[in-house]
PDB file of N, CA and C in Angstrom:
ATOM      1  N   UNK A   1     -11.794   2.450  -7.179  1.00  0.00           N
ATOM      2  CA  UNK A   1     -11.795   1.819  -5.883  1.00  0.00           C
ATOM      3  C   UNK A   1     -12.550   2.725  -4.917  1.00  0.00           C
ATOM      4  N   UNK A   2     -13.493   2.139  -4.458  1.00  0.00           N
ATOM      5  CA  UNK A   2     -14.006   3.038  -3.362  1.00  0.00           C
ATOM      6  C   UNK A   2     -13.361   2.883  -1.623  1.00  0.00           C
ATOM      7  N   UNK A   3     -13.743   3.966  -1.013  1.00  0.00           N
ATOM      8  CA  UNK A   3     -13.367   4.237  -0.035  1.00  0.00           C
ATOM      9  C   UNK A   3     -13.385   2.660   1.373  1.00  0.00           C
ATOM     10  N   UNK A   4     -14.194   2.322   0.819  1.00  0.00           N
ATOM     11  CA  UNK A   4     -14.265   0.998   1.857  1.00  0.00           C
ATOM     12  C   UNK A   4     -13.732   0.316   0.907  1.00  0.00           C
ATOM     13  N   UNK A   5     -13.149  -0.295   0.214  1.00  0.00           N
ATOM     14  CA  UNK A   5     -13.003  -1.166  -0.024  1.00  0.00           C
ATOM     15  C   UNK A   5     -10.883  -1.491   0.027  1.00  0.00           C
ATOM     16  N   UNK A   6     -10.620  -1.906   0.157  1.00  0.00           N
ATOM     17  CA  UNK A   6      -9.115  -2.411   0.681  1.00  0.00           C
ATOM     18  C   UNK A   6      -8.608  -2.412  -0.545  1.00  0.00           C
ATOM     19  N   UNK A   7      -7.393  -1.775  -0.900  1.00  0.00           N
ATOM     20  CA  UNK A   7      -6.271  -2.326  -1.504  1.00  0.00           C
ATOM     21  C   UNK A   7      -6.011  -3.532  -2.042  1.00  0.00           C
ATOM     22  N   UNK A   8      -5.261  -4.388  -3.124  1.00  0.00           N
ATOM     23  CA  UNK A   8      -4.690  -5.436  -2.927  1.00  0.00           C
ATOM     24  C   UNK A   8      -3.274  -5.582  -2.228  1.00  0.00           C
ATOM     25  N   UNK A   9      -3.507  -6.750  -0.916  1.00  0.00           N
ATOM     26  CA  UNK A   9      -2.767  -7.066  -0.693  1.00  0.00           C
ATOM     27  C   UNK A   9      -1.455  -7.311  -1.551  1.00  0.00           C
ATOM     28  N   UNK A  10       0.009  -7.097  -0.474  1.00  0.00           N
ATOM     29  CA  UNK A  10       1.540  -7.778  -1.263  1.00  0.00           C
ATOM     30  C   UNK A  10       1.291  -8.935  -1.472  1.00  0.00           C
ATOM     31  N   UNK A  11       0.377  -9.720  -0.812  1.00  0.00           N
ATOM     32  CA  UNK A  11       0.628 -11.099  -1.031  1.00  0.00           C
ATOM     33  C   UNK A  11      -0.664 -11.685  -2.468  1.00  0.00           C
ATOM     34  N   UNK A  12      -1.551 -10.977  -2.267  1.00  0.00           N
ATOM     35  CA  UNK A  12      -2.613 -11.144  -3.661  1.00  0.00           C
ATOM     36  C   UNK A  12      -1.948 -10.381  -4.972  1.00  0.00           C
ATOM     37  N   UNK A  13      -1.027  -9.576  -4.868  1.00  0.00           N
ATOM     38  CA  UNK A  13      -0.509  -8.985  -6.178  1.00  0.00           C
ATOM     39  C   UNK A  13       0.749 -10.394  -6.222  1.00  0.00           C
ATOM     40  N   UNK A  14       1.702 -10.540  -5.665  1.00  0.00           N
ATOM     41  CA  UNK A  14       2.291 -11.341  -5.951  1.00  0.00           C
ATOM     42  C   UNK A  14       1.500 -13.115  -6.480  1.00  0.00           C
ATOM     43  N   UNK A  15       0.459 -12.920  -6.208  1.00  0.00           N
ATOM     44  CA  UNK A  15      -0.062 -14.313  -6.802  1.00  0.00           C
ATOM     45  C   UNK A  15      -0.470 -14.064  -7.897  1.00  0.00           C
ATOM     46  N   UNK A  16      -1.310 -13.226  -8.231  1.00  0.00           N
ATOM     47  CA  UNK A  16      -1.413 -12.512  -9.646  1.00  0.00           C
ATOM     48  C   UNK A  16      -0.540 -12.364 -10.569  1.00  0.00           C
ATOM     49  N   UNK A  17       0.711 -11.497 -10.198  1.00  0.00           N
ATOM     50  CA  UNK A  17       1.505 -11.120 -11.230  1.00  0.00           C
ATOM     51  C   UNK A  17       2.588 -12.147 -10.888  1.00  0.00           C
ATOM     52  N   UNK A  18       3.199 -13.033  -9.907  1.00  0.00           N
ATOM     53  CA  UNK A  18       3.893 -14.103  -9.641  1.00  0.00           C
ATOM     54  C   UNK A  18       4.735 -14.923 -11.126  1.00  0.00           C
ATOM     55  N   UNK A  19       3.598 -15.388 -11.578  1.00  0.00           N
ATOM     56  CA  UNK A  19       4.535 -16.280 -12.737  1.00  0.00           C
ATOM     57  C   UNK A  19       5.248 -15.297 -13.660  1.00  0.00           C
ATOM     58  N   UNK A  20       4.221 -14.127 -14.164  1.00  0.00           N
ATOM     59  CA  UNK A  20       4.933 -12.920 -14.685  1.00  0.00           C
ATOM     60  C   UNK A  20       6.340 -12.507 -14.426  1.00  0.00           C
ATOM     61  N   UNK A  21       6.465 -12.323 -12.960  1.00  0.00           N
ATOM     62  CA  UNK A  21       7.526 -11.650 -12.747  1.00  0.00           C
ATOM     63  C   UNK A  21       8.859 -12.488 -12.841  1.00  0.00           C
ATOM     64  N   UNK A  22       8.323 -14.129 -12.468  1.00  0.00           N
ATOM     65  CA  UNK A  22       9.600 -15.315 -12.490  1.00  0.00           C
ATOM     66  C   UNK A  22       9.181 -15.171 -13.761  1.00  0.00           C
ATOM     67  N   UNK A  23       8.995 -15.046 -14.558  1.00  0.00           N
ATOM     68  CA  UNK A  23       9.581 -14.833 -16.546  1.00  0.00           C
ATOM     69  C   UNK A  23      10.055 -13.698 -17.188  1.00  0.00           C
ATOM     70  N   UNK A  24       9.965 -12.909 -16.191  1.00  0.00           N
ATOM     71  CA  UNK A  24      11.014 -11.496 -16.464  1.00  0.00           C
ATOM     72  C   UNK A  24      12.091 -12.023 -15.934  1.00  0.00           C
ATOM     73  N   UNK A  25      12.312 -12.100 -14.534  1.00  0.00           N
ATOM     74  CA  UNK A  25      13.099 -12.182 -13.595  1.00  0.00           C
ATOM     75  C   UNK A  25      14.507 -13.411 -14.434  1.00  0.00           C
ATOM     76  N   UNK A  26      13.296 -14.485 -15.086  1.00  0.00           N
ATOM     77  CA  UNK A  26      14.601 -15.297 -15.690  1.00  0.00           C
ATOM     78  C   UNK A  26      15.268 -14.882 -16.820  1.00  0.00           C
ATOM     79  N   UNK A  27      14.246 -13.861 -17.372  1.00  0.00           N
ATOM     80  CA  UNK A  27      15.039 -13.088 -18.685  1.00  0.00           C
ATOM     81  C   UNK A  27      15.766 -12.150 -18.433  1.00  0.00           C
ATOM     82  N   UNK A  28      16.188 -11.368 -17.376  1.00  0.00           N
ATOM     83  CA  UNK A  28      16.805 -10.457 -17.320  1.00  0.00           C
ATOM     84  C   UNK A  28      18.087 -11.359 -17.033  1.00  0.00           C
ATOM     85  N   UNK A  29      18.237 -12.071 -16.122  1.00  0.00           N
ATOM     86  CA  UNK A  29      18.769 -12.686 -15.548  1.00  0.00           C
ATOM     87  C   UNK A  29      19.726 -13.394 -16.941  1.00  0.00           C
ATOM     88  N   UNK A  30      19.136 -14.175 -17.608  1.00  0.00           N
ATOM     89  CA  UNK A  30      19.843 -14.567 -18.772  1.00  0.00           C
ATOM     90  C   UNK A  30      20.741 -13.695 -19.964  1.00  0.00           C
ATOM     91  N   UNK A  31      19.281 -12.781 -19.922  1.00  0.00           N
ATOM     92  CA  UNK A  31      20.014 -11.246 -21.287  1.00  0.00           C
ATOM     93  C   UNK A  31      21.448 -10.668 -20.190  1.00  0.00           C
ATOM     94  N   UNK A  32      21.472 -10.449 -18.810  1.00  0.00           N
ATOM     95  CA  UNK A  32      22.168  -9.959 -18.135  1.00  0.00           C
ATOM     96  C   UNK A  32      23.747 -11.068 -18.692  1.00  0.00           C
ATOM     97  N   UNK A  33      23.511 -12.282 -18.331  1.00  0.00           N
ATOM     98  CA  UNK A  33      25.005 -13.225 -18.464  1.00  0.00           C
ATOM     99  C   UNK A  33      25.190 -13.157 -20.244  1.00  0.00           C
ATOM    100  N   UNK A  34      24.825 -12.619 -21.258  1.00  0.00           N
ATOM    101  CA  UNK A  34      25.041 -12.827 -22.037  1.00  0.00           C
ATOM    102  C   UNK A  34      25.225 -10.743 -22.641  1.00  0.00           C
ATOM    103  N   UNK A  35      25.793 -10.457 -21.622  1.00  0.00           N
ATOM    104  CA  UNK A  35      25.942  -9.093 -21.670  1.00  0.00           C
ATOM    105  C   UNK A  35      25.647  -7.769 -22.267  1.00  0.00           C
ATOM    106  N   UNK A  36      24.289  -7.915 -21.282  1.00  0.00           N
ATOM    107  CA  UNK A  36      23.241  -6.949 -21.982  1.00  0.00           C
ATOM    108  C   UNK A  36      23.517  -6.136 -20.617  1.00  0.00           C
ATOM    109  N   UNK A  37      24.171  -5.426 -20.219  1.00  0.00           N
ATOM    110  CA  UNK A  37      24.140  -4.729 -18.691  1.00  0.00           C
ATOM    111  C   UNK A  37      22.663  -3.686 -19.090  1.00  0.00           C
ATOM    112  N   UNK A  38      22.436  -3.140 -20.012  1.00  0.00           N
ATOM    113  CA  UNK A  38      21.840  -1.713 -19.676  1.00  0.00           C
ATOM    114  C   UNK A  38      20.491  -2.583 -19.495  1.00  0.00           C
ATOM    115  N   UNK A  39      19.958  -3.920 -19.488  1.00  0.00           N
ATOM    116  CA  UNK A  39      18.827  -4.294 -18.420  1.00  0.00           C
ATOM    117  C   UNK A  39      18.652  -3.781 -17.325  1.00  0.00           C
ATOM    118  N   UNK A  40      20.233  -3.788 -16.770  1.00  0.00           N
ATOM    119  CA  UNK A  40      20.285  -3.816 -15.421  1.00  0.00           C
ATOM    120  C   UNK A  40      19.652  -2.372 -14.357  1.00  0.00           C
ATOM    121  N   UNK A  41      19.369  -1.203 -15.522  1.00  0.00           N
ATOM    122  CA  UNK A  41      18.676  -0.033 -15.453  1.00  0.00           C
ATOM    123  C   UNK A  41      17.539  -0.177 -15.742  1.00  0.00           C
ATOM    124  N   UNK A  42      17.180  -1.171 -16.301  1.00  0.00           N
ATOM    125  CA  UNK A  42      15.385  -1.363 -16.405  1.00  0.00           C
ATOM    126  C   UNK A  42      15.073  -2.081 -14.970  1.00  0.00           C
ATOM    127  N   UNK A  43      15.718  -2.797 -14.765  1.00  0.00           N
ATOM    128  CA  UNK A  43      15.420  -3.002 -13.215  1.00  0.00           C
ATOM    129  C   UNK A  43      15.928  -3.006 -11.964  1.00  0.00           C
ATOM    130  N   UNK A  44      16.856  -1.919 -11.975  1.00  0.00           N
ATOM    131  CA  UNK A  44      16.519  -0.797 -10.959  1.00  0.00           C
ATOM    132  C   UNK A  44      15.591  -0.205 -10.570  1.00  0.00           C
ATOM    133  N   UNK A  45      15.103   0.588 -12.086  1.00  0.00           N
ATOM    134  CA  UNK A  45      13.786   1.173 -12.235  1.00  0.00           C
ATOM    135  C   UNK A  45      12.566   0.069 -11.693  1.00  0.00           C
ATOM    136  N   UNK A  46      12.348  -1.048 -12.015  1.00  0.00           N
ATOM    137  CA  UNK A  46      11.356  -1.423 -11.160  1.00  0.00           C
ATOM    138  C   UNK A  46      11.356  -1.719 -10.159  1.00  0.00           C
ATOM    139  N   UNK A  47      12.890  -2.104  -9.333  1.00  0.00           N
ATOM    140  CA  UNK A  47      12.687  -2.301  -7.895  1.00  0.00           C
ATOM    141  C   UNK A  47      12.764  -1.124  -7.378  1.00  0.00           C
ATOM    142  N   UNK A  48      12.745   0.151  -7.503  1.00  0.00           N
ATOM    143  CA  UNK A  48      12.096   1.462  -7.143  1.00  0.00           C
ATOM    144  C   UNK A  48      10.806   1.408  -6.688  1.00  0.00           C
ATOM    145  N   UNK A  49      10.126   1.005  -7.584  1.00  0.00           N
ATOM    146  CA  UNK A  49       8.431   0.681  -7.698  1.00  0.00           C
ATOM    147  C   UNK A  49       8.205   0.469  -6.256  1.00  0.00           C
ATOM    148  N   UNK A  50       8.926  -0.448  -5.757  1.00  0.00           N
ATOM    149  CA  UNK A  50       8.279  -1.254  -4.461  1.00  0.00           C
ATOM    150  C   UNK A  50       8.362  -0.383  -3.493  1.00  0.00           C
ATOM    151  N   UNK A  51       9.557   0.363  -2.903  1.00  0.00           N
ATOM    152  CA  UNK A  51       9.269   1.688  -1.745  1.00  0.00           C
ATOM    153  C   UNK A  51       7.958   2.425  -2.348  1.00  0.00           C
ATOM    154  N   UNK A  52       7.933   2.741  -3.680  1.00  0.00           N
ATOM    155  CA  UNK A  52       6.612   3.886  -3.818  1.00  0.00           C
ATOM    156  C   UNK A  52       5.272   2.755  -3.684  1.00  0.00           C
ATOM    157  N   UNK A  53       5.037   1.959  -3.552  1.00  0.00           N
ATOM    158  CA  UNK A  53       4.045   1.142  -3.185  1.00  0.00           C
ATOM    159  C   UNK A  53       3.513   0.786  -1.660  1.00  0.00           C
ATOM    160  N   UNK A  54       4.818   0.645  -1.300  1.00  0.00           N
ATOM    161  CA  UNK A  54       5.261   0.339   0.168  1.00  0.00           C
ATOM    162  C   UNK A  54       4.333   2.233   0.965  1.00  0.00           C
ATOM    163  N   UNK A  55       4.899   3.060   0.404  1.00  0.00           N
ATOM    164  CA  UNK A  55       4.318   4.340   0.667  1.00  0.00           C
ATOM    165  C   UNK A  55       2.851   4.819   0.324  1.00  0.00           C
ATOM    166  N   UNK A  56       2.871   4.214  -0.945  1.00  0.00           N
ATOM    167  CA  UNK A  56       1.310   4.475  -1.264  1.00  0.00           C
ATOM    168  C   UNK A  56       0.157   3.893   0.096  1.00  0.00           C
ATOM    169  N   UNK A  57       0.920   2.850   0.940  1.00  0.00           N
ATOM    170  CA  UNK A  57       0.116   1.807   1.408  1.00  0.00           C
ATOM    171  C   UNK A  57       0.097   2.658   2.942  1.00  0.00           C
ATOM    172  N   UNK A  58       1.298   3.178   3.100  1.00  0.00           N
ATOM    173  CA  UNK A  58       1.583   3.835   4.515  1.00  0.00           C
ATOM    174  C   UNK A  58       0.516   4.991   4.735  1.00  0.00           C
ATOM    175  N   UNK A  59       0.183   5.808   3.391  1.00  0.00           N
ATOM    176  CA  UNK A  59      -0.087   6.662   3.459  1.00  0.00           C
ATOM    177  C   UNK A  59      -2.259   6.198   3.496  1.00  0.00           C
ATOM    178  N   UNK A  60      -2.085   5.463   2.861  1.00  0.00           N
ATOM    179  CA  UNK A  60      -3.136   4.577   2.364  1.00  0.00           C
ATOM    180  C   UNK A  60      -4.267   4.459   4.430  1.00  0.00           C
ATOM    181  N   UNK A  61      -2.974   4.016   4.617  1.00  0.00           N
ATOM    182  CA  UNK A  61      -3.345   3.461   6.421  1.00  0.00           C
ATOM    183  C   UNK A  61      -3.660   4.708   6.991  1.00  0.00           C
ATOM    184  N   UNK A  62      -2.344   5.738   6.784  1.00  0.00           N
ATOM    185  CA  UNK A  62      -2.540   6.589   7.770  1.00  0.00           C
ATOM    186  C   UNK A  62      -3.994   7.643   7.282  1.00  0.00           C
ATOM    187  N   UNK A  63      -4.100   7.693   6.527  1.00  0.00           N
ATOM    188  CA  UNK A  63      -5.889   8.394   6.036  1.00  0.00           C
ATOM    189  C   UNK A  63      -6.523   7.790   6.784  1.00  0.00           C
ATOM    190  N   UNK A  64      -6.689   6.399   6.651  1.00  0.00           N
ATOM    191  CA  UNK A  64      -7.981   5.495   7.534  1.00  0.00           C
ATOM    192  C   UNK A  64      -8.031   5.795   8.963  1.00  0.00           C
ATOM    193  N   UNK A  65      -6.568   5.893   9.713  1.00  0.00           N
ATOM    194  CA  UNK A  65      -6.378   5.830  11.066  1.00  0.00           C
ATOM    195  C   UNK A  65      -6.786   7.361  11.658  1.00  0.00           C
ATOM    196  N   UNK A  66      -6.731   8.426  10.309  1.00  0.00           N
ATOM    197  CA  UNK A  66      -7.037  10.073  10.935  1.00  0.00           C
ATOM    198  C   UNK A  66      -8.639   9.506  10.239  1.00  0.00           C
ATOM    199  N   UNK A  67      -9.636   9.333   9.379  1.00  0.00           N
ATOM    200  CA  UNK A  67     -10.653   9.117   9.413  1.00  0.00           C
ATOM    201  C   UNK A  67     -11.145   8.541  10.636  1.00  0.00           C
ATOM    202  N   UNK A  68     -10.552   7.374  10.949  1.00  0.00           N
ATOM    203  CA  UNK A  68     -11.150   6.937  12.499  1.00  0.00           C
ATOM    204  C   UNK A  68     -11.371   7.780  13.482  1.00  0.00           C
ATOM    205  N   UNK A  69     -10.368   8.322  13.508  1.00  0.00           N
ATOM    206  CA  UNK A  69     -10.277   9.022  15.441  1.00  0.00           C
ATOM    207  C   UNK A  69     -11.106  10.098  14.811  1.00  0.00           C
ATOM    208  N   UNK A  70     -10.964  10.978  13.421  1.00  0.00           N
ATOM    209  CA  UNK A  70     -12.365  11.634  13.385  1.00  0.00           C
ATOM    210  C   UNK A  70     -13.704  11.058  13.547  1.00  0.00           C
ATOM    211  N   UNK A  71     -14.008  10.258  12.986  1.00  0.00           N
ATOM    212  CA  UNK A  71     -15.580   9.782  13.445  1.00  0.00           C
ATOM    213  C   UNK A  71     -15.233   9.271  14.472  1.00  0.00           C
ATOM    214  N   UNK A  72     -14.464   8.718  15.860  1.00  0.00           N
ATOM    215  CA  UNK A  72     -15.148   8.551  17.025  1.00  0.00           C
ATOM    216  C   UNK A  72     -14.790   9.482  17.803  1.00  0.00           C
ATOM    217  N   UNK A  73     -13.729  11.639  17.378  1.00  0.00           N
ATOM    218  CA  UNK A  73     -14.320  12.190  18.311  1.00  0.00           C
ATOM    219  C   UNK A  73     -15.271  12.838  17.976  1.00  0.00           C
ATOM    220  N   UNK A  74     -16.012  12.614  16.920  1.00  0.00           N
ATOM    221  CA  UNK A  74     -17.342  13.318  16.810  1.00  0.00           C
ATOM    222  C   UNK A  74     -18.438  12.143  17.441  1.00  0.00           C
ATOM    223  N   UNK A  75     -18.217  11.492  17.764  1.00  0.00           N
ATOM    224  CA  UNK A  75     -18.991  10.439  18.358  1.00  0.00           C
ATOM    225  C   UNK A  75     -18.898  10.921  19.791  1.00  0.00           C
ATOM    226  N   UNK A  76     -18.215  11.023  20.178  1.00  0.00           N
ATOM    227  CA  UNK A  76     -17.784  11.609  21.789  1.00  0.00           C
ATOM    228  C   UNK A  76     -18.106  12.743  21.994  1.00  0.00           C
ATOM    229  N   UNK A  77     -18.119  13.266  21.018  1.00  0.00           N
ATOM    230  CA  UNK A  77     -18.568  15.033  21.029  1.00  0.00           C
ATOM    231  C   UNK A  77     -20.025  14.409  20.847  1.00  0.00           C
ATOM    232  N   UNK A  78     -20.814  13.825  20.251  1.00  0.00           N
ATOM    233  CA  UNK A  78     -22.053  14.122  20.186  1.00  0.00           C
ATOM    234  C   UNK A  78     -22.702  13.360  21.808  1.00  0.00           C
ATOM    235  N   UNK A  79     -22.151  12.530  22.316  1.00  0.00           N
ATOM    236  CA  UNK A  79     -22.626  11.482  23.559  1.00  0.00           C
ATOM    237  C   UNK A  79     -22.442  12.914  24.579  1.00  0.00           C
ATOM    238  N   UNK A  80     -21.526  14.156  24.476  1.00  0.00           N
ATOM    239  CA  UNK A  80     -21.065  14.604  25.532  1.00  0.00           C
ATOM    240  C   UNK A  80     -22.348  15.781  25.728  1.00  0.00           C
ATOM    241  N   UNK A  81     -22.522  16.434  24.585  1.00  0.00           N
ATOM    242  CA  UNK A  81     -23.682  17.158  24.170  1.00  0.00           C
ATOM    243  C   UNK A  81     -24.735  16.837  25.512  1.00  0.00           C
ATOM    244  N   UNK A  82     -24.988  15.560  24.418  1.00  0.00           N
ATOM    245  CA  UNK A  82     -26.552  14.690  24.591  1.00  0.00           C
ATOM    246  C   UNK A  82     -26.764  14.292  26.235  1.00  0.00           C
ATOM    247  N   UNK A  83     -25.360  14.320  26.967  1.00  0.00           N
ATOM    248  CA  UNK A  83     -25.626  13.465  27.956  1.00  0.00           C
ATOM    249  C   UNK A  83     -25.746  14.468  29.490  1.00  0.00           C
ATOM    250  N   UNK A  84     -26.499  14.212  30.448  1.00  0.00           N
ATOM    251  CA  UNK A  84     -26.649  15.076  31.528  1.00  0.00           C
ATOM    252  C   UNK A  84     -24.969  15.618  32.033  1.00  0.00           C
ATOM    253  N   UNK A  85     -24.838  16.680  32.170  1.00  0.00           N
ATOM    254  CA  UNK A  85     -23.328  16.554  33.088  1.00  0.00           C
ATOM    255  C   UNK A  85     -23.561  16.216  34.503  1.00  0.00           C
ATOM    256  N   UNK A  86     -22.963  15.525  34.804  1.00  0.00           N
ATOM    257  CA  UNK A  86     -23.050  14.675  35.890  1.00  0.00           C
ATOM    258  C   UNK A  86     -21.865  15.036  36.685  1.00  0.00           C
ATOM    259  N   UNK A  87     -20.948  15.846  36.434  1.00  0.00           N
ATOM    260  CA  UNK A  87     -19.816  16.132  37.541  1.00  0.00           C
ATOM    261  C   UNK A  87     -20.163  17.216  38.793  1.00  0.00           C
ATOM    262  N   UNK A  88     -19.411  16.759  39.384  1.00  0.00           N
ATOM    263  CA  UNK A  88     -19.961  18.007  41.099  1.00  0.00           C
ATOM    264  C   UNK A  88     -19.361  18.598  41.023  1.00  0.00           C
TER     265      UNK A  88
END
């Protein structure tokens, strides 16, 4: 993935992996009533997943938002250079 280019959206992964997950979701769900509990540790483990995603994404933003304000105060730094000082 390069630097410009965006992430997939929560809502484009869920269309993707969507039917997937309603065919886990009904199998656990079933193996669970027919008393299989130690599923119930396999998905734990994946609803974990979602905070570390949720973070990957936070962290994801906050790079872009310190890239920004770097390139526009070097933008400001270079206009300030370039430009007559004009204060009395």
């Amino acid at each position: 993935m390069s630097s410009r280019q965006s992430p997939p959206s929560a809502y484009a992964l869920l269309e993707r992996i969507g039917p997937y997950l309603t065919a886990v979701v009904a199998f656990v769900l079933f193996a669970t009533l027919f008393g299989f509990q130690e599923l119930l540790v396999v998905v734990w483990f994946l609803l974990a997943l979602i905070p570390l995603y949720l973070l990957y994404r936070f962290v994801l933003a906050f790079e872009r938002i310190a890239d920004a304000a770097q390139r526009f105060a070097t933008v400001r730094e270079r206009e300030s250079a370039s430009a007559p000082d004009d204060r009395p």
